[in-house]
Protein backbone atom coordinates (compact mmCIF):
# COMPACT_ATOMS: atom_id res chain seq x y z
CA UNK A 1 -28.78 10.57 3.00
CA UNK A 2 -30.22 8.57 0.40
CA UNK A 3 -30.39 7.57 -3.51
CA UNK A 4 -28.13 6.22 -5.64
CA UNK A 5 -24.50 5.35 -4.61
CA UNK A 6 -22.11 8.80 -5.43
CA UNK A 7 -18.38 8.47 -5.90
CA UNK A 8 -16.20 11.40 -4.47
CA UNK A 9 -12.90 11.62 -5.47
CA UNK A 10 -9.93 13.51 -3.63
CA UNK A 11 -6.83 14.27 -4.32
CA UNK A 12 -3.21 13.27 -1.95
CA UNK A 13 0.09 13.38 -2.27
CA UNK A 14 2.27 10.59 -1.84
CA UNK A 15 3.00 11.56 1.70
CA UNK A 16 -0.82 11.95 2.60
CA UNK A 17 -1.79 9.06 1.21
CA UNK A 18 1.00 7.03 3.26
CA UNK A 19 -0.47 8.39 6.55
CA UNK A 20 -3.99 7.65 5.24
CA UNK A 21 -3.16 4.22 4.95
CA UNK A 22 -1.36 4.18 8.19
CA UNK A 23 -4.74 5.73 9.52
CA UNK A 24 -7.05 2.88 8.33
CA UNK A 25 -4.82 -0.03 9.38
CA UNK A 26 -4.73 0.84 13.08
CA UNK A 27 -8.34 1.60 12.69
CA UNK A 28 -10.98 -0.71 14.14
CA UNK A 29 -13.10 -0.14 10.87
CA UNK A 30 -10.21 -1.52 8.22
CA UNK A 31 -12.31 -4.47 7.47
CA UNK A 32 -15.57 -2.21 7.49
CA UNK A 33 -16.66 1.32 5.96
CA UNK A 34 -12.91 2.07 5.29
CA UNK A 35 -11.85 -1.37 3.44
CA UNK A 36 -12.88 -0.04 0.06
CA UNK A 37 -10.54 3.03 0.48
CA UNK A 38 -8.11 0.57 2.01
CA UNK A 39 -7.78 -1.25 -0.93
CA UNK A 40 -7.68 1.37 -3.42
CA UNK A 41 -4.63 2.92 -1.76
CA UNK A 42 -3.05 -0.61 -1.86
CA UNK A 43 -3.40 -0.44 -5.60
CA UNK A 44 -2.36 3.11 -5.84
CA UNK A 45 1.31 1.78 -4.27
CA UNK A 46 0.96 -1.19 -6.45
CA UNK A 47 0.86 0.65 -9.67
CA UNK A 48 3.33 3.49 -8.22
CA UNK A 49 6.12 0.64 -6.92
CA UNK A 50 5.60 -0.69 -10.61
CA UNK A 51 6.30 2.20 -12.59
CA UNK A 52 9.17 3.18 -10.28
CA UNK A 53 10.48 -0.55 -11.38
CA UNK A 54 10.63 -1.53 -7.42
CA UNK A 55 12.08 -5.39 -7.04
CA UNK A 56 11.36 -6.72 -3.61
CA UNK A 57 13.33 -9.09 -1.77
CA UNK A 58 12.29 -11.19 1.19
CA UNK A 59 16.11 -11.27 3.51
CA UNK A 60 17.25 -13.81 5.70
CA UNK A 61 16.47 -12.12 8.65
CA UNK A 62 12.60 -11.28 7.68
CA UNK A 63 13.51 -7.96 6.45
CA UNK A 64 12.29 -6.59 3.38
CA UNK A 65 14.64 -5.66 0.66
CA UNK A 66 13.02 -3.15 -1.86
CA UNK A 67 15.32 -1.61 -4.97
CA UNK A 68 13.63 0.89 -7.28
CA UNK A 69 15.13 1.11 -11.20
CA UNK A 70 17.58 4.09 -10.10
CA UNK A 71 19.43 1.42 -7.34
CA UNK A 72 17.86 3.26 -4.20
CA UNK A 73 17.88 0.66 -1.33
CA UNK A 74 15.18 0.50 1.21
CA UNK A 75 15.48 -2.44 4.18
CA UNK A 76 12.65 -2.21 6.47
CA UNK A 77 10.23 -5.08 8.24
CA UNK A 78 7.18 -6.53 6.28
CA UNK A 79 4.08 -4.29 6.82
CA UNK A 80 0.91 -6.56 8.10
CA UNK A 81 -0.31 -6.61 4.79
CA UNK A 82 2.46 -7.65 3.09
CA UNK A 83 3.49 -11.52 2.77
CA UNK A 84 5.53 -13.19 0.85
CA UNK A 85 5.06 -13.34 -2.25
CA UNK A 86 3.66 -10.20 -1.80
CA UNK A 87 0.07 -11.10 -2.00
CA UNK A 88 0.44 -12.38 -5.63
CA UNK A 89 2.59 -9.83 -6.83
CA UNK A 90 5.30 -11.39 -10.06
C-alpha cells in the first residue's frame, strides 16, 4: 500500500483498551510498529486517571498506592512503565 500516511481510528472500552496495552508490552514490537499506539493508550490513562482525580503514592514496600476523588483504594506493584515520579507526572 502506498500514498500519503491515513489515520484510522477505533473505538475500546476501558477494559479493551487495558488488554491492548497489556498486548503491546509483552510484544517484541513495543518499541517498533506498535510504539505509536503504545503511547497513545498511555495518554488515554493519563487523561482518564486525571479526570477521575487519581493521587498516586509510591509505599514503603514498592507498592503503588492509587486513590481516585470518590476514596476507592487500589495497592498493586509498579507496572514497567511506571517510575517514580511517574514519568513526570505532578
Amino acid at each position: 500500500m502506498s500514498g500519503p500516511e491515513s489515520n484510522i481510528i477505533i473505538r475500546l472500552n476501558t477494559f479493551q483498551s487495558g488488554i491492548l496495552m497489556a498486548v503491546i508490552m509483552e510484544s517484541e514490537h513495543k518499541d517498533g510498529p506498535l510504539k505509536n499506539v503504545y503511547e497513545q493508550l498511555i495518554e488515554i490513562k493519563k487523561q482518564l486517571e486525571k479526570e477521575a482525580g487519581v493521587e498516586k503514592e509510591l509505599l514503603p514496600n514498592g507498592l503503588l498506592k492509587l486513590t481516585d476523588k470518590d476514596g476507592n483504594t487500589i495497592v498493586r506493584p509498579p507496572m514497567d512503565w511506571e517510575g517514580f515520579p511517574f514519568r513526570g507526572e505532578k
